[in-house]
C-alpha atoms as a PDB file:
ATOM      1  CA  UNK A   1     144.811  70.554 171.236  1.00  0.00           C
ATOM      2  CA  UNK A   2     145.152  69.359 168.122  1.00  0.00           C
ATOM      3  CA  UNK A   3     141.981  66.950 166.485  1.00  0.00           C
ATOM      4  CA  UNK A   4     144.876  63.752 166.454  1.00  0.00           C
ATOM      5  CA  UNK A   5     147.795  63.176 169.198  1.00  0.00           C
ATOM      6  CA  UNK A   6     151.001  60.773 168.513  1.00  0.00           C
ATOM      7  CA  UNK A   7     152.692  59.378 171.765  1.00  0.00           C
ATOM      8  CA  UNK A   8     155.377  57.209 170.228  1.00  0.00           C
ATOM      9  CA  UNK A   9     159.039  57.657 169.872  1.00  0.00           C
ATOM     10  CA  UNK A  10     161.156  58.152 167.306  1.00  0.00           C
ATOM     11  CA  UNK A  11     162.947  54.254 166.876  1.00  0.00           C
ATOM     12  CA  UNK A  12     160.010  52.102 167.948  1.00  0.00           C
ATOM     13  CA  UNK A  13     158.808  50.185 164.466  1.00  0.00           C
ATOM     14  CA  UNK A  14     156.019  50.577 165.750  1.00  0.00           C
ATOM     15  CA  UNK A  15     155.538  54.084 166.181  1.00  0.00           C
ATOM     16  CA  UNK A  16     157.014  54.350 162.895  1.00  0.00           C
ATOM     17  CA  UNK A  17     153.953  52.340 161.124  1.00  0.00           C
ATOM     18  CA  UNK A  18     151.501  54.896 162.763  1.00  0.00           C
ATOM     19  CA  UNK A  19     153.592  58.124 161.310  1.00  0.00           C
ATOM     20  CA  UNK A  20     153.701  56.630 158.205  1.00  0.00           C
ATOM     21  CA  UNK A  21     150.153  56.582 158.096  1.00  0.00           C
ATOM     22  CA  UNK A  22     149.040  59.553 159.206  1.00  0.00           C
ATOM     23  CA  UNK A  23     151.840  60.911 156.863  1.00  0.00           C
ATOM     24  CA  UNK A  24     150.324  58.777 153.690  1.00  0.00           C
ATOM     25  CA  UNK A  25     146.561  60.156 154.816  1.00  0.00           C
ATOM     26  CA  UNK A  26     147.832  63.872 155.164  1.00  0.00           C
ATOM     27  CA  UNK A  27     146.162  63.792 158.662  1.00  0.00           C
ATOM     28  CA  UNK A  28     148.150  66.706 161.073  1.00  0.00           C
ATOM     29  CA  UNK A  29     148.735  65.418 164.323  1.00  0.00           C
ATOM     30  CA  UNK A  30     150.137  66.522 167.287  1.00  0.00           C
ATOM     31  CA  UNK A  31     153.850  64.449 168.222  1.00  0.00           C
ATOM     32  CA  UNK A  32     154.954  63.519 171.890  1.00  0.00           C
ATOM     33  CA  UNK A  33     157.975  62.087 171.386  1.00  0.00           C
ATOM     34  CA  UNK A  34     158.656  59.716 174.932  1.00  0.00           C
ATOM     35  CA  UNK A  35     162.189  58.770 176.041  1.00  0.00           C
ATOM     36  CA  UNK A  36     161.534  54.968 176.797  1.00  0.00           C
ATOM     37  CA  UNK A  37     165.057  54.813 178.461  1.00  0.00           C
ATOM     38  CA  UNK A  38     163.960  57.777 180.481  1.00  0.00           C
ATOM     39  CA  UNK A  39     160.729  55.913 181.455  1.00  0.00           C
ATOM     40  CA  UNK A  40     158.997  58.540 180.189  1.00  0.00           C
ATOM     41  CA  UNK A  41     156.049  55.227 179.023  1.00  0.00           C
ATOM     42  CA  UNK A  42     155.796  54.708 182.604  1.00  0.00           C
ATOM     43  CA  UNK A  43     154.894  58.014 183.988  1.00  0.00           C
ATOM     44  CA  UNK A  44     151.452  58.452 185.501  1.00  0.00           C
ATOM     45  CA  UNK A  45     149.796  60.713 182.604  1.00  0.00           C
ATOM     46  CA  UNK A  46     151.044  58.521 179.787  1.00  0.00           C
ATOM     47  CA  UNK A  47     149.496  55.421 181.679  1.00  0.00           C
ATOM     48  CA  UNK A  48     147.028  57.394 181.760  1.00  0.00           C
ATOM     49  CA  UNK A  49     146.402  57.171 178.233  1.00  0.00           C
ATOM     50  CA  UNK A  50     147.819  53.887 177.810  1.00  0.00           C
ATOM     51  CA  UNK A  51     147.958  51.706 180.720  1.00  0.00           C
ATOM     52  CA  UNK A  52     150.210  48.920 179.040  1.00  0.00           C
ATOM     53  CA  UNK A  53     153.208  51.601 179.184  1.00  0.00           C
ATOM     54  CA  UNK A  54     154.349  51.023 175.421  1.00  0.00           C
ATOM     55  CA  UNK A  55     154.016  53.209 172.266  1.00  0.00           C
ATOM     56  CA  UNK A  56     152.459  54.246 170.355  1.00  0.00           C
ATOM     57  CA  UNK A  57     148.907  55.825 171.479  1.00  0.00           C
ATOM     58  CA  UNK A  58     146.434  57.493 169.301  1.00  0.00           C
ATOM     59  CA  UNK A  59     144.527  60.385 170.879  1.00  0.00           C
ATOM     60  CA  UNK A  60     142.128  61.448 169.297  1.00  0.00           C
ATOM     61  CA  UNK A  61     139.552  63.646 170.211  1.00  0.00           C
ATOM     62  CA  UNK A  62     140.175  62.697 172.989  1.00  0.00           C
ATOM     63  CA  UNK A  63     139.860  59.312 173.131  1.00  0.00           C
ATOM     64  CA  UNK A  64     142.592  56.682 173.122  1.00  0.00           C
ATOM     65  CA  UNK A  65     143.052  53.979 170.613  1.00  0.00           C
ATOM     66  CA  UNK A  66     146.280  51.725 171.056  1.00  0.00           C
ATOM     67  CA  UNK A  67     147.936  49.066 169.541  1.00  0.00           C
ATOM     68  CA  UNK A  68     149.723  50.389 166.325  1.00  0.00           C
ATOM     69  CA  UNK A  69     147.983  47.608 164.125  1.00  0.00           C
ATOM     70  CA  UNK A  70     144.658  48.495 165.810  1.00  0.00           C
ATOM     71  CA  UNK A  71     145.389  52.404 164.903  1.00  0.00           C
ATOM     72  CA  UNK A  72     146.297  51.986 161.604  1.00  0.00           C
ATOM     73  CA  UNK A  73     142.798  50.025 161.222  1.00  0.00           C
ATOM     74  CA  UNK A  74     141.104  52.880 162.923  1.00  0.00           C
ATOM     75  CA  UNK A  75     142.975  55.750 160.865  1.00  0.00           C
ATOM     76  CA  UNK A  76     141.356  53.531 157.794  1.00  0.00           C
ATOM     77  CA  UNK A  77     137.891  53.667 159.032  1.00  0.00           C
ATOM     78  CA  UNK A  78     137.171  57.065 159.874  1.00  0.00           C
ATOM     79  CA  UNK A  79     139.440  58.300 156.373  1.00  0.00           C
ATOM     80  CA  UNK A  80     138.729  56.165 153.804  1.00  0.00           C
ATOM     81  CA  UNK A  81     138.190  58.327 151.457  1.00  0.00           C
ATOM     82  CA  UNK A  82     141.540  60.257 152.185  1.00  0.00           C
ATOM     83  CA  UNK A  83     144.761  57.589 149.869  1.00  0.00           C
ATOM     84  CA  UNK A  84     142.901  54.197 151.069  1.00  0.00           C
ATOM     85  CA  UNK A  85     145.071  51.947 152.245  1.00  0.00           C
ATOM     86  CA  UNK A  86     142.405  48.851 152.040  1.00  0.00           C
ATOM     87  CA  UNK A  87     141.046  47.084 149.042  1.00  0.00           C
ATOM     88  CA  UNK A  88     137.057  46.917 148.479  1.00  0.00           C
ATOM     89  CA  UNK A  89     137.016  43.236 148.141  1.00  0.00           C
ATOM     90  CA  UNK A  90     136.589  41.843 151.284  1.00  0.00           C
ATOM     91  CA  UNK A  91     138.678  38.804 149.933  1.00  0.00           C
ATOM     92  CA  UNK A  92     141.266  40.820 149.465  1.00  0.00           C
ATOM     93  CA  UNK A  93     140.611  42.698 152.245  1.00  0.00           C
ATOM     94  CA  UNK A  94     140.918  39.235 154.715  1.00  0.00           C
ATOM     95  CA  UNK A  95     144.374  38.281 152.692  1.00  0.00           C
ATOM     96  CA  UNK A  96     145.672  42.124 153.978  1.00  0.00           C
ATOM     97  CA  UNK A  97     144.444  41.241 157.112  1.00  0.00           C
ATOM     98  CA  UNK A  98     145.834  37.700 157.662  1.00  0.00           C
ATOM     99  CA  UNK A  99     149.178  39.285 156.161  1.00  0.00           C
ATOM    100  CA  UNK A 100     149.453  41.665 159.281  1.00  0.00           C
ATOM    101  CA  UNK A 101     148.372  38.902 161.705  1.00  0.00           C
ATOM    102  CA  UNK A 102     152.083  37.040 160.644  1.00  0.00           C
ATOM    103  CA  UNK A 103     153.880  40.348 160.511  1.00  0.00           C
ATOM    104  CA  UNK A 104     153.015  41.226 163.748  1.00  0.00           C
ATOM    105  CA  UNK A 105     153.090  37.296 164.827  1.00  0.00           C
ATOM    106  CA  UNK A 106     156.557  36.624 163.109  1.00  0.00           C
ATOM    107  CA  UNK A 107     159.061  39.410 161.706  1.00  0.00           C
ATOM    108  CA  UNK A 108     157.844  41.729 163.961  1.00  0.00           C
ATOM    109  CA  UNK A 109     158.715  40.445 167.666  1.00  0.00           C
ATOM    110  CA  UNK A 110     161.821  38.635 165.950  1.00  0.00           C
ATOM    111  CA  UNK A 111     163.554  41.974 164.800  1.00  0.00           C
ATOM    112  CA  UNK A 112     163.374  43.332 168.315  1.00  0.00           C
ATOM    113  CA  UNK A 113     166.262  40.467 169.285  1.00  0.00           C
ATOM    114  CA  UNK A 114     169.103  41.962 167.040  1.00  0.00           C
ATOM    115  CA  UNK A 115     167.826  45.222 168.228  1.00  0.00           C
ATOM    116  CA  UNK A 116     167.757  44.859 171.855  1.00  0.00           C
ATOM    117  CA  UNK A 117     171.245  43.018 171.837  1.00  0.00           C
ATOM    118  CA  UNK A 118     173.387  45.421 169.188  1.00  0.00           C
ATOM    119  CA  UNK A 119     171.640  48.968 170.237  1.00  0.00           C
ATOM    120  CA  UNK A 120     169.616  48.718 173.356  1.00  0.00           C
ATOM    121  CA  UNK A 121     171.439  46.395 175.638  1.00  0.00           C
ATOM    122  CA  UNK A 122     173.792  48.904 177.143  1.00  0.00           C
ATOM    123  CA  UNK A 123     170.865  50.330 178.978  1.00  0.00           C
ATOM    124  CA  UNK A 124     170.107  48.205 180.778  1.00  0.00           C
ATOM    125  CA  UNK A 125     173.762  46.852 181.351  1.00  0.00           C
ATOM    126  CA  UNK A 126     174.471  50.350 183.265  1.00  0.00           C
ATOM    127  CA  UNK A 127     171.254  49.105 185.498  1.00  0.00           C
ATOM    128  CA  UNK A 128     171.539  47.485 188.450  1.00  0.00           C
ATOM    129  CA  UNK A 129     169.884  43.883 188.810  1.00  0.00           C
ATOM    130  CA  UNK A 130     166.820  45.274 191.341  1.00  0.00           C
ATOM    131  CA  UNK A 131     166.520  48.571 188.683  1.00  0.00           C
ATOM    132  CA  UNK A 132     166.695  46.025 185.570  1.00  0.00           C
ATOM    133  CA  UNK A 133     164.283  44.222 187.570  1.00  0.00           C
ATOM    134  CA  UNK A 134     161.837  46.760 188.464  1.00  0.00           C
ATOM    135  CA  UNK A 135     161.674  47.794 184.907  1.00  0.00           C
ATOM    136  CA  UNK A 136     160.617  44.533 183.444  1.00  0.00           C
ATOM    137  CA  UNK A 137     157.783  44.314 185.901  1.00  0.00           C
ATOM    138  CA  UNK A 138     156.454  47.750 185.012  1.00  0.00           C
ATOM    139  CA  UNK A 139     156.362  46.665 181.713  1.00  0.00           C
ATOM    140  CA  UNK A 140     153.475  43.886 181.851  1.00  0.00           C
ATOM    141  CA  UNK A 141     153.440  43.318 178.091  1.00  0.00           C
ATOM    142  CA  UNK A 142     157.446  43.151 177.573  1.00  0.00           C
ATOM    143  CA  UNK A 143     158.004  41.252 180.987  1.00  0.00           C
ATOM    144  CA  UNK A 144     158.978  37.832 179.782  1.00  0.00           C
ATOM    145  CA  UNK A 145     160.407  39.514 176.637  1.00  0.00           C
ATOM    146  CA  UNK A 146     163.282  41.564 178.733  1.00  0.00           C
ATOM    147  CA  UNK A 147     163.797  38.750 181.527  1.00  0.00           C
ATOM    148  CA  UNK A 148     165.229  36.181 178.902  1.00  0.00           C
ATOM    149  CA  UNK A 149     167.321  39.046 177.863  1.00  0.00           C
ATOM    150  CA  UNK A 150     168.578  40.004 181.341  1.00  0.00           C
ATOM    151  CA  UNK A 151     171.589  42.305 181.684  1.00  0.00           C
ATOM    152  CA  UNK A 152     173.820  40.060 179.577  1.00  0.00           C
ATOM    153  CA  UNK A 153     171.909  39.877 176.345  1.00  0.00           C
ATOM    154  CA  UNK A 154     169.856  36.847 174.496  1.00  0.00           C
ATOM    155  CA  UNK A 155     172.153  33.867 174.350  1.00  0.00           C
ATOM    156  CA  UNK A 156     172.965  33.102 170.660  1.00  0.00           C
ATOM    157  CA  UNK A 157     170.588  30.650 170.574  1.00  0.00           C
ATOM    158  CA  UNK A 158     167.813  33.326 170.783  1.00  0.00           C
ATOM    159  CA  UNK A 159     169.649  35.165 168.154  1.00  0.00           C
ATOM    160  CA  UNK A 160     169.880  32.148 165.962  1.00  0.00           C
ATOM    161  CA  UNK A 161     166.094  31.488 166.017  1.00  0.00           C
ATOM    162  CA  UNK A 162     165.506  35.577 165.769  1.00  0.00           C
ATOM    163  CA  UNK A 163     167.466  35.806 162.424  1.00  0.00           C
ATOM    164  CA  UNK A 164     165.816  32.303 161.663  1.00  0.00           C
ATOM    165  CA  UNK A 165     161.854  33.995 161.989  1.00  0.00           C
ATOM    166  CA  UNK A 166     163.257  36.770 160.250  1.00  0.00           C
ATOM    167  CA  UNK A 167     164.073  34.735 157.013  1.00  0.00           C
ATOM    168  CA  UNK A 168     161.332  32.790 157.024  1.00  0.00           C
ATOM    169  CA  UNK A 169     159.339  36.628 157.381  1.00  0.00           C
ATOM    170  CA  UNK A 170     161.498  37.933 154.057  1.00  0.00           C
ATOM    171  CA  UNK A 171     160.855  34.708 151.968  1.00  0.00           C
ATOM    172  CA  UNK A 172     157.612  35.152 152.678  1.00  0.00           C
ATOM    173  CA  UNK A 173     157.124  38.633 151.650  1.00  0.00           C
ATOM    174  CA  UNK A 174     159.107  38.119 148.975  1.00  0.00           C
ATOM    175  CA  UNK A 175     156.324  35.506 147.869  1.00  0.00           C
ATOM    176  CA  UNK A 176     153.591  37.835 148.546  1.00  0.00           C
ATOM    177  CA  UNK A 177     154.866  40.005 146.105  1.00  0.00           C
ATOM    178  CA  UNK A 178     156.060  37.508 143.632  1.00  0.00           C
ATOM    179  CA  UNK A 179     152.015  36.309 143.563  1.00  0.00           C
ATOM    180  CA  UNK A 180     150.660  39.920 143.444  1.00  0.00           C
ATOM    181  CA  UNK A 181     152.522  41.097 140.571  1.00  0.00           C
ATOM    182  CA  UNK A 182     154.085  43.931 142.544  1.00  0.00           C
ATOM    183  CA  UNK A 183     155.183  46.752 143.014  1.00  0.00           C
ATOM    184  CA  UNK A 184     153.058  46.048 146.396  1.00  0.00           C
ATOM    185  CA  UNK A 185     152.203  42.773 148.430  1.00  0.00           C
ATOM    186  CA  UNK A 186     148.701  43.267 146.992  1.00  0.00           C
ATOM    187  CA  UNK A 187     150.043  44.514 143.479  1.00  0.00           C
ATOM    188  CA  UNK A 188     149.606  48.124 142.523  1.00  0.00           C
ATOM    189  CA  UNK A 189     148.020  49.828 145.288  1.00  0.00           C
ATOM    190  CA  UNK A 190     150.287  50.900 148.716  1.00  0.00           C
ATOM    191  CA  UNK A 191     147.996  48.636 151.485  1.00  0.00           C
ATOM    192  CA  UNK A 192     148.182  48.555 155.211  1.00  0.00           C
ATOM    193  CA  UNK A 193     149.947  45.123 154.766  1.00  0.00           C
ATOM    194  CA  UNK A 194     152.768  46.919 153.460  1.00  0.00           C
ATOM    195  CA  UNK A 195     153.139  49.240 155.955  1.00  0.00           C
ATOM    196  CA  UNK A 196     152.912  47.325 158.566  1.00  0.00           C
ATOM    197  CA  UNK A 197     156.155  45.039 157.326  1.00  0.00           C
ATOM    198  CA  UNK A 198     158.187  48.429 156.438  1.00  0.00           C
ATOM    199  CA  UNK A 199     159.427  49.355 159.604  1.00  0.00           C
ATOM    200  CA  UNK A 200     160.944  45.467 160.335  1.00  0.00           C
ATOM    201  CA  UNK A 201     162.713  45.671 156.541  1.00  0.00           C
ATOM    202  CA  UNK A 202     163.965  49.015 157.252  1.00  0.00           C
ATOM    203  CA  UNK A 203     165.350  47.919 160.590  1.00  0.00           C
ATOM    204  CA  UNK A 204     166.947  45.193 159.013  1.00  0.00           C
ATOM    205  CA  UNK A 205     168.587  47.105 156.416  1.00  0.00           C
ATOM    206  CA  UNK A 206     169.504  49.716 159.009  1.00  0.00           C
ATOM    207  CA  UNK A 207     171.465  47.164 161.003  1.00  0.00           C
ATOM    208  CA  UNK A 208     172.831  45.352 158.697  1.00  0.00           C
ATOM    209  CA  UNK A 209     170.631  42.551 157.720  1.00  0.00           C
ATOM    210  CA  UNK A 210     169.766  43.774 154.056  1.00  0.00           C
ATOM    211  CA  UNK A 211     171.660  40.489 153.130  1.00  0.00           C
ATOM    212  CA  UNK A 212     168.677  38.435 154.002  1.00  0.00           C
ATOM    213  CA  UNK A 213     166.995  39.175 150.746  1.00  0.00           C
ATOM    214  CA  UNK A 214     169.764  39.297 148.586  1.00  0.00           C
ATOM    215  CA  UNK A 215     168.366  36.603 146.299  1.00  0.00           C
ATOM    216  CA  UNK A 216     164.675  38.754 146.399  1.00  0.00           C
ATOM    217  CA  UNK A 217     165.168  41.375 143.907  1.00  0.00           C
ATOM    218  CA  UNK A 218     161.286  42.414 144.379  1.00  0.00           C
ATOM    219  CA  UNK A 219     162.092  43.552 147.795  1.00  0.00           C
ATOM    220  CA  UNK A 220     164.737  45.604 147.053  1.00  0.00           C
ATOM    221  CA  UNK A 221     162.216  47.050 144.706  1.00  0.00           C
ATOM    222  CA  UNK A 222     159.866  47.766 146.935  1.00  0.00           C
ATOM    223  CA  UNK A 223     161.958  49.113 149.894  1.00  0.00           C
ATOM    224  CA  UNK A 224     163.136  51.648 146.951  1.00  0.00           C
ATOM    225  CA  UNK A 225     159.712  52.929 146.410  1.00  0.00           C
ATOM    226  CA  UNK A 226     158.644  53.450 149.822  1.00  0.00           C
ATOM    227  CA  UNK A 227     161.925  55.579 150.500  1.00  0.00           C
ATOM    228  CA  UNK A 228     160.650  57.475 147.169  1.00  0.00           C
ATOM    229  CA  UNK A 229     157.613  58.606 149.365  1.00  0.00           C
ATOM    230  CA  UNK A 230     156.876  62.420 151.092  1.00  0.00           C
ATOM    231  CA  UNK A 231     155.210  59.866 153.836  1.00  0.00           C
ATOM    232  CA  UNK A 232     158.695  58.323 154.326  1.00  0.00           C
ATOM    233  CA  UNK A 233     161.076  61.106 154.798  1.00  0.00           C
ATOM    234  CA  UNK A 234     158.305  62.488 157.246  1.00  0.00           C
ATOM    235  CA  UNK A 235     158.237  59.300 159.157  1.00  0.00           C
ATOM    236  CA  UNK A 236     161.933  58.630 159.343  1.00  0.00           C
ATOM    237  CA  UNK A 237     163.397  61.949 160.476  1.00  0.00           C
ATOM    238  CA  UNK A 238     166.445  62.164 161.890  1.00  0.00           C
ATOM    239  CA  UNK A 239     167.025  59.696 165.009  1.00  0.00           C
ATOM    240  CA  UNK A 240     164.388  57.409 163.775  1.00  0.00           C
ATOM    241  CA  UNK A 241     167.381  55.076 162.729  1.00  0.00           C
ATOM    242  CA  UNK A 242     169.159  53.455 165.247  1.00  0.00           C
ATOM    243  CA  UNK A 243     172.528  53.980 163.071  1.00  0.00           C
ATOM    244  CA  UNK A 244     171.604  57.862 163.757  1.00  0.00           C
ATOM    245  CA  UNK A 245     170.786  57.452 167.588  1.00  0.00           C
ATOM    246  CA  UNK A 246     174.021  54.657 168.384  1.00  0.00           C
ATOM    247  CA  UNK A 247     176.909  55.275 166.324  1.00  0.00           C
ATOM    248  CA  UNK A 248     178.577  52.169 167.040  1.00  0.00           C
ATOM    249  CA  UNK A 249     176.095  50.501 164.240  1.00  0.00           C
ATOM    250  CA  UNK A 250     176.832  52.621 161.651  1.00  0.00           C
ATOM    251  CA  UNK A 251     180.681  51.791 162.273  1.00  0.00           C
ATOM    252  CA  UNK A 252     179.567  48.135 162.140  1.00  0.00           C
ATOM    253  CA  UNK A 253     177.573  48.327 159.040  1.00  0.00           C
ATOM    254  CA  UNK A 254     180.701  50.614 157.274  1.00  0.00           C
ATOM    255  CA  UNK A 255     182.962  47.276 158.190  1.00  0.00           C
ATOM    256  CA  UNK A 256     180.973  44.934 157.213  1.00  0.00           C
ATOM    257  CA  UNK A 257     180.414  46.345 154.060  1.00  0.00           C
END
């Protein structure tokens, strides 16, 4: 077995956030790619490893370490000397880490709305109520999430306040980069921060949403660079989209273009 293990799949953001950096740190790793429609989270020897049934899981030598913010941390610690991804000021080093607190606070559960309703939702429509049922309550830490969905989708109300969280996320990164200097949110140097945001501005783009920081020429900027990386095109092979896994989105993006 290989020294590092991946369970994630291939369209969670936040499997993609732990590729990435692996991918920027050159560390090899072993991939399990799960099938989350297939419940393949659920099954007893990926509980197992992570009993909250979500991706993505960090084995390594055999130990597990979840949460992708809390792996991306831990990939830091034990390889810091391997592309650091962390400043040496510990101010700076609090402002990275108060950055991914309102990532993973604000953009970051928002994008999943717009996701779940144009890509997902057909899932669980092809469910029946007690199957939709039984799947939110194996899924303690996405219960409440997939109830207010249901089998209909989130109201527009829910998508209104999504797509409002996700502006208020943009402006704010725009900022963040606007006070740094750039090219990065903490100026020249590629930081955790950043790659904890780029799977939520990728998904955006991906499904259409690019529009939301139309007036933010630094982001475009940015998202430019960190397609420019070997890390990226490792991360996001093919089917990591959702454009390249449903392509009903890609039709939609092609219109509304």
């Amino acid at each position: 077995m290989s020294e590092y293990v991946l369970y994630n799949a291939p369209q969670s953001t936040c499997s993609q956030r732990v590729r990435y950096t692996l991918h920027t740190k050159g560390l090899p790793f072993e991939e399990h790619k799960l099938d989350l429609f297939r419940g393949d989270q659920l099954k007893p020897e990926y509980l197992a490893v992570n009993p909250n049934g979500l991706v993505p899981a960090l084995v390594h030598d055999g130990a597990s370490v979840l949460d992708s913010s809390v792996i991306m941390e831990y990939l830091e610690d034990i390889r810091p000397d391997v592309a650091p991804l962390r400043p040496s000021d510990p101010l700076k080093v609090a402002a990275m880490r108060a950055m991914m607190r309102y990532i993973d606070e604000v953009p970051t559960p928002a994008v999943r709305v717009p996701s779940y309703n144009l890509a997902f939702l057909p899932h669980y429509q092809a469910m029946t109520e007690e199957e939709f049922l039984a799947v939110c309550e194996s899924k303690p830490l996405r219960r409440e999430f997939l109830l207010k969905m249901g089998r209909t989708g989130f109201p527009k109300t829910e998508m209104d306040e999504a797509l409002g969280r996700l502006q208020r996320g943009v402006d704010r990164f725009a900022r963040w980069l606007e006070e740094s200097g750039g090219p990065f949110v903490l100026g020249h140097a590629l930081s955790l921060a950043d790659i904890a945001i780029m799977p939520v501005i990728v998904r955006m783009d991906d499904i259409n949403l690019g529009h939301m920081w139309a007036s933010a020429s630094a982001v475009g900027r940015w998202l430019d660079l960190i397609r420019n990386t070997d890390a990226f095109q490792q991360t996001y092979y093919h089917g990591s989209l959702l454009t390249e896994k449903y392509p009903h989105l890609q039709t939609l993006k092609t219109t509304a273009a």
